[in-house]
PDB file of N, CA and C in Angstrom:
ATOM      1  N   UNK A   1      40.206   8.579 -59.312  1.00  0.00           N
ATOM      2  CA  UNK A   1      39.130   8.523 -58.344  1.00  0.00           C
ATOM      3  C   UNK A   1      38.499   9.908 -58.214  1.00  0.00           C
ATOM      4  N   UNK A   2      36.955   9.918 -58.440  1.00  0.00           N
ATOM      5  CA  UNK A   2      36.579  11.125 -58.187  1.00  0.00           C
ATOM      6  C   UNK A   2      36.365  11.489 -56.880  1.00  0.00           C
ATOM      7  N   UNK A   3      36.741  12.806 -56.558  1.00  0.00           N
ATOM      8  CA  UNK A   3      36.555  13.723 -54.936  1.00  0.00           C
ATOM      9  C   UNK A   3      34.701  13.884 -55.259  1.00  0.00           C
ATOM     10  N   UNK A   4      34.268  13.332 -54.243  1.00  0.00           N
ATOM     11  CA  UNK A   4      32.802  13.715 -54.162  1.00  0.00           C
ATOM     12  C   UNK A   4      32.384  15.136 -53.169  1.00  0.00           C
ATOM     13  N   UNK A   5      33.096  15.516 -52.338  1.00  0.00           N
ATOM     14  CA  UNK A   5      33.020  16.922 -51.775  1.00  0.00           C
ATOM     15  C   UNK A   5      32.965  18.235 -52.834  1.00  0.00           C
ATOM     16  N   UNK A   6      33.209  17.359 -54.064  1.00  0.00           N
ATOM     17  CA  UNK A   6      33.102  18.731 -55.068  1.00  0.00           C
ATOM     18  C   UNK A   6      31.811  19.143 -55.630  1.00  0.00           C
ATOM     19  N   UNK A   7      31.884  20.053 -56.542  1.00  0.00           N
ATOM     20  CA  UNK A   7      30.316  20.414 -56.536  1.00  0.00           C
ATOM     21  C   UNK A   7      30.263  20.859 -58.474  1.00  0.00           C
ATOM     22  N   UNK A   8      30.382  20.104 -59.448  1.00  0.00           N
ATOM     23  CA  UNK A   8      30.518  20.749 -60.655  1.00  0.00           C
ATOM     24  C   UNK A   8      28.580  21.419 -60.887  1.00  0.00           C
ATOM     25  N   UNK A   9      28.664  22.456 -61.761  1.00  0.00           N
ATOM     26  CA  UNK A   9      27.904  23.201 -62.430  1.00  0.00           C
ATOM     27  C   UNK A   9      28.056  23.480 -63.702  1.00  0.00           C
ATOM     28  N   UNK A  10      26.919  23.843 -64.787  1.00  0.00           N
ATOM     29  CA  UNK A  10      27.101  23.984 -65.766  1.00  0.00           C
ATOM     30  C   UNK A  10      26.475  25.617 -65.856  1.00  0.00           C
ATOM     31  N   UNK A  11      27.245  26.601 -65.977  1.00  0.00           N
ATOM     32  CA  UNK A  11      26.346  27.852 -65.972  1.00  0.00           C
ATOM     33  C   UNK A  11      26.462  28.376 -67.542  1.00  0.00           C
ATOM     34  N   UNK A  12      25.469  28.291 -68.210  1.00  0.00           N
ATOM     35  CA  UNK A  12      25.085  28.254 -69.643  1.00  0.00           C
ATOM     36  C   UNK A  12      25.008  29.877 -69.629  1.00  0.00           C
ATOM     37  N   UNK A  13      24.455  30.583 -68.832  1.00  0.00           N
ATOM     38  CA  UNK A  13      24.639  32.155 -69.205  1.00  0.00           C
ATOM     39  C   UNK A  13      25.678  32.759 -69.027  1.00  0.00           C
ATOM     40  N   UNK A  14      26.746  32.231 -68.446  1.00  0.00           N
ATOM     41  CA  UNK A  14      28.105  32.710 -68.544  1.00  0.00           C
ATOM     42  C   UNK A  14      28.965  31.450 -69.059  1.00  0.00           C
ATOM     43  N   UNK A  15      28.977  30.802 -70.093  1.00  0.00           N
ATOM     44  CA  UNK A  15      29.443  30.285 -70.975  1.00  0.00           C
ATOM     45  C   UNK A  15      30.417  29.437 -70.417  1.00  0.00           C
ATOM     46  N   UNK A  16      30.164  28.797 -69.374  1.00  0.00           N
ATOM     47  CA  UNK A  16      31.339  27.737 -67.974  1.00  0.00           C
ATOM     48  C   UNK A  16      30.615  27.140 -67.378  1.00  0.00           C
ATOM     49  N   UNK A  17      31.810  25.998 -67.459  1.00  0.00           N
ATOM     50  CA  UNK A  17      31.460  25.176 -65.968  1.00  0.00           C
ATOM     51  C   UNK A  17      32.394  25.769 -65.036  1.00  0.00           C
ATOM     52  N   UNK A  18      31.837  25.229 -63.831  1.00  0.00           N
ATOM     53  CA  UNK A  18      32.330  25.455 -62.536  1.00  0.00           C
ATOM     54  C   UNK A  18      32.624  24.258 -61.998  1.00  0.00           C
ATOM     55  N   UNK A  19      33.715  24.657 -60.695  1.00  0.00           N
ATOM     56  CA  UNK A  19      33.957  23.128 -60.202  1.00  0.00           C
ATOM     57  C   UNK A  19      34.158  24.515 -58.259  1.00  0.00           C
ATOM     58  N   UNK A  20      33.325  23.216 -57.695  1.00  0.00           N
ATOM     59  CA  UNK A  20      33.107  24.314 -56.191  1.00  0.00           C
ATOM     60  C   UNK A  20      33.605  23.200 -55.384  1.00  0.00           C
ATOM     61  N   UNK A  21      34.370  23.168 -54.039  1.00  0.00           N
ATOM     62  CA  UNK A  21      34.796  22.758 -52.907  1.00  0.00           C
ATOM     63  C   UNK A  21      34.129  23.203 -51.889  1.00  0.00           C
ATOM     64  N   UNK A  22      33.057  23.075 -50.916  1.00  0.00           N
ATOM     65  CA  UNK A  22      32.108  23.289 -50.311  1.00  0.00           C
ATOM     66  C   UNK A  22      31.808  25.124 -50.815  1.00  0.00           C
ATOM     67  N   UNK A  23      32.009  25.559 -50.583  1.00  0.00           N
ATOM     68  CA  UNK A  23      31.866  27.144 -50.494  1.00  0.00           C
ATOM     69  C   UNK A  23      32.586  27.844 -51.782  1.00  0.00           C
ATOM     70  N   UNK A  24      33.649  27.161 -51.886  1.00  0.00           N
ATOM     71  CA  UNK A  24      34.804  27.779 -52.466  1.00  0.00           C
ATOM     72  C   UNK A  24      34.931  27.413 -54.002  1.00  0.00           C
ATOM     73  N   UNK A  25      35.172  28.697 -54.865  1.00  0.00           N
ATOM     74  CA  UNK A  25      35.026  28.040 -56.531  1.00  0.00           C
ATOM     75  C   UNK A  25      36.544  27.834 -56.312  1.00  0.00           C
ATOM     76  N   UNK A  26      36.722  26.938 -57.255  1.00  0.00           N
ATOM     77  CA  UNK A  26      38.053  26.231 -57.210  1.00  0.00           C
ATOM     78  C   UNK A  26      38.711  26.189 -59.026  1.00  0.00           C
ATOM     79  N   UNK A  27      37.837  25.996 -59.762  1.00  0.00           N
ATOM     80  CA  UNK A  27      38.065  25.966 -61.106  1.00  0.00           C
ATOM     81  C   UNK A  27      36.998  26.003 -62.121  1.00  0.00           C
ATOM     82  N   UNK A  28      37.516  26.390 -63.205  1.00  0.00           N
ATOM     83  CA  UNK A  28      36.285  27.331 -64.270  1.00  0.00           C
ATOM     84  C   UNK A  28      36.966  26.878 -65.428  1.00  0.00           C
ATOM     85  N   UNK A  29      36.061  26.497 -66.469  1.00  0.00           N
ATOM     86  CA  UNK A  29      36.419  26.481 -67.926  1.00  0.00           C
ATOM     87  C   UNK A  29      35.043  26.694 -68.407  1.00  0.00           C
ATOM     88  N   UNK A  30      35.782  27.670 -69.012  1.00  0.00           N
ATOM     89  CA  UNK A  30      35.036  28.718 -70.139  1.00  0.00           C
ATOM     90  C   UNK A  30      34.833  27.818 -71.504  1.00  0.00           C
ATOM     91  N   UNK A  31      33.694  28.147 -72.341  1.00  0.00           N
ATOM     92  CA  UNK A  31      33.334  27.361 -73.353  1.00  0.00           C
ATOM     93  C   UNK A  31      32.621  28.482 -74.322  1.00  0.00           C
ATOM     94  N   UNK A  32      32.836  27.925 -75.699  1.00  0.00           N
ATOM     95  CA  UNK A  32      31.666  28.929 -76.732  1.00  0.00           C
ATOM     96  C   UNK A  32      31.094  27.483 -77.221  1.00  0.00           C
ATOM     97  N   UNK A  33      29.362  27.286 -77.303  1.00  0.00           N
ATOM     98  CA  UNK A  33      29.139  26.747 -78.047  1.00  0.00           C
ATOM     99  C   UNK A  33      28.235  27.374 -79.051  1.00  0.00           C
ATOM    100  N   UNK A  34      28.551  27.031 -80.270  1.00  0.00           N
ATOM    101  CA  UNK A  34      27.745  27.259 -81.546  1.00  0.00           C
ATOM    102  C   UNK A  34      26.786  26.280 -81.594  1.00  0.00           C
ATOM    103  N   UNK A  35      26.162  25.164 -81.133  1.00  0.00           N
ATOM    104  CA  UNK A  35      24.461  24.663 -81.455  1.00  0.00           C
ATOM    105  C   UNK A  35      25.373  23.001 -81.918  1.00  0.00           C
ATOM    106  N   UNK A  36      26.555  23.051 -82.539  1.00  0.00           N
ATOM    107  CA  UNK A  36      27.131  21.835 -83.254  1.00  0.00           C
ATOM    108  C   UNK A  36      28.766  21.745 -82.312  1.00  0.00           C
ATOM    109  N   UNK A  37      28.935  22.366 -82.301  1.00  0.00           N
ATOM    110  CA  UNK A  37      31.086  22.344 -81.366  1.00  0.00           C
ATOM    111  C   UNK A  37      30.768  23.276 -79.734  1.00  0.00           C
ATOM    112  N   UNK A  38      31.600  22.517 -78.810  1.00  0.00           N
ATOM    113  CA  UNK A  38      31.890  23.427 -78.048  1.00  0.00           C
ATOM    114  C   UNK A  38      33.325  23.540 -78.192  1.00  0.00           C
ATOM    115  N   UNK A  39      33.605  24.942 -78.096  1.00  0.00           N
ATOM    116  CA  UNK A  39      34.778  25.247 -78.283  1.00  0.00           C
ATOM    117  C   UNK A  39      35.410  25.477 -76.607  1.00  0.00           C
ATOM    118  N   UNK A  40      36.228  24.395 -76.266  1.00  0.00           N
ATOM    119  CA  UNK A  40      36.730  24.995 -74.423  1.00  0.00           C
ATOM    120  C   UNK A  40      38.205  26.180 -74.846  1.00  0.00           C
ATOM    121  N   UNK A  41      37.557  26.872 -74.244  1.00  0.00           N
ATOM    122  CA  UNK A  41      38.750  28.047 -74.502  1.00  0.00           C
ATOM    123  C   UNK A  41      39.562  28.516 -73.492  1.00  0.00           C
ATOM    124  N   UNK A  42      39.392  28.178 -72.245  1.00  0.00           N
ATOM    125  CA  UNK A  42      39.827  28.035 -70.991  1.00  0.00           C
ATOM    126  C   UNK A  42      39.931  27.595 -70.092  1.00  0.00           C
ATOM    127  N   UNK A  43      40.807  26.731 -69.435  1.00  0.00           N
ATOM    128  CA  UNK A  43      40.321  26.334 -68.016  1.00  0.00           C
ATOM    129  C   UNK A  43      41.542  27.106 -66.927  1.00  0.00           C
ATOM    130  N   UNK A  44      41.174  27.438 -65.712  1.00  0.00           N
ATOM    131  CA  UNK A  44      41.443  27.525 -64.751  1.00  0.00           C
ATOM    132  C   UNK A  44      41.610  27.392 -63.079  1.00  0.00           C
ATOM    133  N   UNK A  45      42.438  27.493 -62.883  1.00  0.00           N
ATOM    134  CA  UNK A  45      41.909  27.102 -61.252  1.00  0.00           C
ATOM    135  C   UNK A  45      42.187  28.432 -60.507  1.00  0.00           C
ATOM    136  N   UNK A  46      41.767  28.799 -59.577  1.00  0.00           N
ATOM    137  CA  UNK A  46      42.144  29.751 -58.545  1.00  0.00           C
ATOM    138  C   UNK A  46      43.619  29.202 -57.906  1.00  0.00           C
ATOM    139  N   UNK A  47      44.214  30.161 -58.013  1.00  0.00           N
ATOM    140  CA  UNK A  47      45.591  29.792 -57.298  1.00  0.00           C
ATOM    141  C   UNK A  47      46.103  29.056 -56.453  1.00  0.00           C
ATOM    142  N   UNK A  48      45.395  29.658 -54.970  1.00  0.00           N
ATOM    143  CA  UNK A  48      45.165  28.747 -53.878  1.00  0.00           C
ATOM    144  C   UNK A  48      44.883  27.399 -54.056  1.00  0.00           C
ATOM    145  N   UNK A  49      44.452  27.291 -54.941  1.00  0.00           N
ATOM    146  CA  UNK A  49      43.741  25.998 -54.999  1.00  0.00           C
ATOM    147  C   UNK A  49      44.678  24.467 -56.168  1.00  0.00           C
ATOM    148  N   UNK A  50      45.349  25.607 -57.256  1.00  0.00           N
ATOM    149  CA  UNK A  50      46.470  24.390 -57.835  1.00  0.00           C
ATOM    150  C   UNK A  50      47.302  23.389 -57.084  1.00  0.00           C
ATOM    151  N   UNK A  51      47.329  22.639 -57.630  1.00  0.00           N
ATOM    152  CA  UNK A  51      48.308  21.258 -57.353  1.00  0.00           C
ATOM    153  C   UNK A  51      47.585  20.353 -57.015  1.00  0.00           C
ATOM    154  N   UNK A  52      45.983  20.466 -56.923  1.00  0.00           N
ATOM    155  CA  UNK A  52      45.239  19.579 -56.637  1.00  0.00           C
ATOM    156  C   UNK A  52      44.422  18.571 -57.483  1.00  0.00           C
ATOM    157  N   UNK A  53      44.567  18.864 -58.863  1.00  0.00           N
ATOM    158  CA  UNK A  53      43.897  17.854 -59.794  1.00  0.00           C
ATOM    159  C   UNK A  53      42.224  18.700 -59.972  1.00  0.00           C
ATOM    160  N   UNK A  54      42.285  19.759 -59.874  1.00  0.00           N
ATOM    161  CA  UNK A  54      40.597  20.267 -59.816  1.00  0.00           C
ATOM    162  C   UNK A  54      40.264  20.601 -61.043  1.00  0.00           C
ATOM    163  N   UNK A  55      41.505  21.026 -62.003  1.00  0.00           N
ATOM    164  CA  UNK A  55      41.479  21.282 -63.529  1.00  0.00           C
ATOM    165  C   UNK A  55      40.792  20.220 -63.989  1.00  0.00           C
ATOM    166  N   UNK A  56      41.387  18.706 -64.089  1.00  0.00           N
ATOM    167  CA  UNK A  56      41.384  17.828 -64.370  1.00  0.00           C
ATOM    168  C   UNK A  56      40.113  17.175 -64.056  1.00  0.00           C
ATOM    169  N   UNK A  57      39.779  17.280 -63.278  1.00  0.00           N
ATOM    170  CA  UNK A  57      38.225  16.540 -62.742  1.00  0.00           C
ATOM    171  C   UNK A  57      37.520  17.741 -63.509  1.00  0.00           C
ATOM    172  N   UNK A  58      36.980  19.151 -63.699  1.00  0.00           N
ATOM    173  CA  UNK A  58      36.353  19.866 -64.097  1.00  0.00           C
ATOM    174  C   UNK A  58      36.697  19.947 -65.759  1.00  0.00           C
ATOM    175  N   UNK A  59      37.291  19.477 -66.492  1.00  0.00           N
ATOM    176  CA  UNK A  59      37.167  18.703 -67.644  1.00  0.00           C
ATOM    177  C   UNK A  59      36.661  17.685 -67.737  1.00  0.00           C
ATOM    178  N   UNK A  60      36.820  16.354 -67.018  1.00  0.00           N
ATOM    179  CA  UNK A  60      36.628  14.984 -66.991  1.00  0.00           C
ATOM    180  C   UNK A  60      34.970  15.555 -66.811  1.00  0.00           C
ATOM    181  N   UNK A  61      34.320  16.043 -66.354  1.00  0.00           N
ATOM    182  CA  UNK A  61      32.947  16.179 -65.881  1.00  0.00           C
ATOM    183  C   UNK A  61      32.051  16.708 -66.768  1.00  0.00           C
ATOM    184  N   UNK A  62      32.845  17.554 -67.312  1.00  0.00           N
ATOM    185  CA  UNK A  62      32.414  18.321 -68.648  1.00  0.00           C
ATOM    186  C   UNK A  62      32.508  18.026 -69.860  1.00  0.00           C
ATOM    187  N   UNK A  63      33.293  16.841 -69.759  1.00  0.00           N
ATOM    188  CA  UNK A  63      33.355  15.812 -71.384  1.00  0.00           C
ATOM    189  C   UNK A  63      32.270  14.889 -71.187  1.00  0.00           C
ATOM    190  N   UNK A  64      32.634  14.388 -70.065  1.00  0.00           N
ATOM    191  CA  UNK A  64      31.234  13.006 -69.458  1.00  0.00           C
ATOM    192  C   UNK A  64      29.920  13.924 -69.777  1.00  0.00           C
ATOM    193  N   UNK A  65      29.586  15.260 -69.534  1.00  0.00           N
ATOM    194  CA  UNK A  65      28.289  15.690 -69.325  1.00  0.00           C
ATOM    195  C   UNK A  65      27.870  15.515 -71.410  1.00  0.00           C
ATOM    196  N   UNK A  66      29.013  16.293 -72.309  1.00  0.00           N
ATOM    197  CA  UNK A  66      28.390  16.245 -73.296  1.00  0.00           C
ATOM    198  C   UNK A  66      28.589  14.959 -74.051  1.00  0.00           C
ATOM    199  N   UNK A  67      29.153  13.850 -73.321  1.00  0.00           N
ATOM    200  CA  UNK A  67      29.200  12.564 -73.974  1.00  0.00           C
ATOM    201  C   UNK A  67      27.596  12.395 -73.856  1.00  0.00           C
ATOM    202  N   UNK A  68      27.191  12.660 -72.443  1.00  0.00           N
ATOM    203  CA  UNK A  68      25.876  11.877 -72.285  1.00  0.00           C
ATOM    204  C   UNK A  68      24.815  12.685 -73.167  1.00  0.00           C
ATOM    205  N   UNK A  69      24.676  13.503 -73.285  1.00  0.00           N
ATOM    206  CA  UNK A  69      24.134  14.306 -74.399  1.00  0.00           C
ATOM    207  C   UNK A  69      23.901  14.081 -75.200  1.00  0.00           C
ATOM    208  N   UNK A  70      25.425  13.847 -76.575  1.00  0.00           N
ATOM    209  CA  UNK A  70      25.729  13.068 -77.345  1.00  0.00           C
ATOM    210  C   UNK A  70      25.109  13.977 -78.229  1.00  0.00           C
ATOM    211  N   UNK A  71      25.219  15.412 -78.488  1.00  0.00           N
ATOM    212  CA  UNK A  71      24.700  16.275 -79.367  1.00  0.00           C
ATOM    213  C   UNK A  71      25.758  17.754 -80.189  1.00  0.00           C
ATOM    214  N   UNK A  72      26.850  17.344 -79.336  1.00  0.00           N
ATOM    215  CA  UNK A  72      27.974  18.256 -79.863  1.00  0.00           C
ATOM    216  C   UNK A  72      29.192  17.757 -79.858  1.00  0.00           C
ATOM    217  N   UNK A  73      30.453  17.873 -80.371  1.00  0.00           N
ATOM    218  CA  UNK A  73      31.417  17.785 -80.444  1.00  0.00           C
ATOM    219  C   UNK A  73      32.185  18.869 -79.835  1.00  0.00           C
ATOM    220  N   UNK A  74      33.528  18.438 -79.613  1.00  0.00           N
ATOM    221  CA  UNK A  74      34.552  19.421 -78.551  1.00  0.00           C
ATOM    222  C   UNK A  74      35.655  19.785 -79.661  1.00  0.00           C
ATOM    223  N   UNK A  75      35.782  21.197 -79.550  1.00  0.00           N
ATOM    224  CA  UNK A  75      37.111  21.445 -79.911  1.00  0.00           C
ATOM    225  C   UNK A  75      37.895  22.530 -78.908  1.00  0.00           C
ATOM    226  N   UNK A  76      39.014  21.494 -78.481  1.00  0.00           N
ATOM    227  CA  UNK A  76      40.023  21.645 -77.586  1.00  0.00           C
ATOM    228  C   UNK A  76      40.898  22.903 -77.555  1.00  0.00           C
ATOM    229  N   UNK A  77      40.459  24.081 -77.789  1.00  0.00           N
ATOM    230  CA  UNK A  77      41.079  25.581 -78.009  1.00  0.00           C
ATOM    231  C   UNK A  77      42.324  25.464 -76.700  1.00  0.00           C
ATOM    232  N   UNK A  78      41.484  25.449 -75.755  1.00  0.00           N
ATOM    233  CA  UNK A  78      42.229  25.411 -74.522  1.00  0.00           C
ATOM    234  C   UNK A  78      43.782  24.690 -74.462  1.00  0.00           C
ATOM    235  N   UNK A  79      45.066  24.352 -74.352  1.00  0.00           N
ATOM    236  CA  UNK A  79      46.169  23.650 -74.480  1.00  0.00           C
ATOM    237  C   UNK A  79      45.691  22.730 -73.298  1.00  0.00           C
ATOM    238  N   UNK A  80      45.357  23.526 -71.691  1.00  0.00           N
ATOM    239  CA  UNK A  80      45.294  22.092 -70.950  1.00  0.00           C
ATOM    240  C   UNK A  80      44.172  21.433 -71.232  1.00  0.00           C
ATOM    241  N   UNK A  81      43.319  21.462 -71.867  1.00  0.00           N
ATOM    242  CA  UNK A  81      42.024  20.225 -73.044  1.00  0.00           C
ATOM    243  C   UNK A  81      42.427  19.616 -73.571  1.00  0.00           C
ATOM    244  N   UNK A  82      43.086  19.944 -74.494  1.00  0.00           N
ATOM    245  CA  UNK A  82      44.147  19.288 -75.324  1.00  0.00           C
ATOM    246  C   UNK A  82      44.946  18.388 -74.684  1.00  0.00           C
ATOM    247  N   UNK A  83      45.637  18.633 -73.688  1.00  0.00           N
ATOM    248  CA  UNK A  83      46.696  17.780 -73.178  1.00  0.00           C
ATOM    249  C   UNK A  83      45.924  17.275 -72.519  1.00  0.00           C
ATOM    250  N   UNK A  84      44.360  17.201 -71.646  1.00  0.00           N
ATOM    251  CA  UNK A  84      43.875  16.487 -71.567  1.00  0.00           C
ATOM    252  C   UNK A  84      43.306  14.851 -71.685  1.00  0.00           C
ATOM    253  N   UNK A  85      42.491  15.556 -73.391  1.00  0.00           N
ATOM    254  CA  UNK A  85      42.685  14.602 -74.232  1.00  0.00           C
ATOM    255  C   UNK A  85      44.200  13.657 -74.532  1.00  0.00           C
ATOM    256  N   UNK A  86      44.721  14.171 -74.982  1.00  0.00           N
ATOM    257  CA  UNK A  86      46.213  13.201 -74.824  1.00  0.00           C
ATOM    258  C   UNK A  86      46.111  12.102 -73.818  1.00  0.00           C
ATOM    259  N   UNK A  87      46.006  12.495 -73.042  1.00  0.00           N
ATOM    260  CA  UNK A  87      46.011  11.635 -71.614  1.00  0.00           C
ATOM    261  C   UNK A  87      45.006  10.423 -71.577  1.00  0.00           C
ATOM    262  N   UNK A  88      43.438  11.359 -72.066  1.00  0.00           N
ATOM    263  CA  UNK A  88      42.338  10.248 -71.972  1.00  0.00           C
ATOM    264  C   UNK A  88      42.067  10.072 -73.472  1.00  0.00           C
ATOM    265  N   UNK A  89      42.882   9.196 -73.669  1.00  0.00           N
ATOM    266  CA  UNK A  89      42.275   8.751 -75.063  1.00  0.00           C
ATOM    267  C   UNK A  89      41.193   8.209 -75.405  1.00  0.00           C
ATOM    268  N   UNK A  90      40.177   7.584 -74.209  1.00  0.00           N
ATOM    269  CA  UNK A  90      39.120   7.126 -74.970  1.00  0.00           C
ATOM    270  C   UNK A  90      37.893   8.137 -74.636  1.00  0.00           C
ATOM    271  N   UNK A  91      38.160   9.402 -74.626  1.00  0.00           N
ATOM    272  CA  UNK A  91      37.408  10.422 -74.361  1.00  0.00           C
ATOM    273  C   UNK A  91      37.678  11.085 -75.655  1.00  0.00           C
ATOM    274  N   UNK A  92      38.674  10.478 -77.225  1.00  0.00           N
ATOM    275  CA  UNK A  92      38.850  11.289 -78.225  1.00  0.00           C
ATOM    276  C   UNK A  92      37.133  11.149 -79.667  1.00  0.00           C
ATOM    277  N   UNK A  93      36.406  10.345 -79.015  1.00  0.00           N
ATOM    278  CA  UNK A  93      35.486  10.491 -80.095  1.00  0.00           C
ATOM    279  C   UNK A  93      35.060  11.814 -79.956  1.00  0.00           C
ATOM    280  N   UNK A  94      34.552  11.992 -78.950  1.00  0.00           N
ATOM    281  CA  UNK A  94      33.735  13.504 -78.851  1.00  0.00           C
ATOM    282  C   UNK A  94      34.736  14.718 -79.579  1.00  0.00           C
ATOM    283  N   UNK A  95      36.104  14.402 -79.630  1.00  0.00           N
ATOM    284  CA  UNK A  95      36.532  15.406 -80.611  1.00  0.00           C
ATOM    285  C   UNK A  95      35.400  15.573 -82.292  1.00  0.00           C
ATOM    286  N   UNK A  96      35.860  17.106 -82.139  1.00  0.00           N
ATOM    287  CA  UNK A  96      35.550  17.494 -83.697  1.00  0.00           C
ATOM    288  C   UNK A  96      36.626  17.428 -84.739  1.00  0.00           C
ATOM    289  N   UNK A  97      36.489  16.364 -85.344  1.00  0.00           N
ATOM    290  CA  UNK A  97      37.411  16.678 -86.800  1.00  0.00           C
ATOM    291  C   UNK A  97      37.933  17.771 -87.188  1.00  0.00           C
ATOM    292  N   UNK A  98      39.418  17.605 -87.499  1.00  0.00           N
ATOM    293  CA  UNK A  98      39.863  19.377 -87.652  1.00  0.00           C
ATOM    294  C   UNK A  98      39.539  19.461 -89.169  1.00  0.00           C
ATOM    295  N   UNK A  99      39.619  20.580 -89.687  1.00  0.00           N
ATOM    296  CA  UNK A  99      38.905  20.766 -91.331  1.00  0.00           C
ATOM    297  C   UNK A  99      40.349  20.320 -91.831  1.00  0.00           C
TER     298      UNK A  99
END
């Protein structure tokens, strides 16, 4: 179930999404994209703020955004992306083929 009090962003000049709780940033994953892959190379949460599932929704939001797109592929640098994916398997098309 998604928390609607949250607030995701996509900030393209610093290479992240964001995930905000009224005021408060709560979690960040960092991305490189090259024009064809995004590469997620990080996610995090602010401390205070773990145990709450905010990782998890700020992936889920950020796969949904470039599903709808439908112009790049993901490669899962990140381990919690990865284990992500694991989890949501029908979120594995948007993977990029490993070479």
């Amino acid at each position: 179930m998604r928390v609607t009090e949250l607030r995701f962003t996509k900030e393209t000049d610093a290479s992240r999404y964001t995930l905000h709780r009224g005021d408060d940033l709560v979690s960040v994953l960092d991305y490189r994209d090259d024009g064809r892959t995004v590469a997620m190379t990080r996610a995090y949460t602010v401390p205070t703020f773990r145990g709450h599932g905010y990782a998890g929704e700020l992936v889920e939001r950020a796969i949904e955004e470039l599903e709808q797109t439908g112009d790049r592929k993901v490669v899962p640098v990140c381990w919690y992306v990865a284990d992500w994916f694991e989890e949501n398997p029908s979120h594995r098309g948007i993977l990029s083929p490993r070479p």
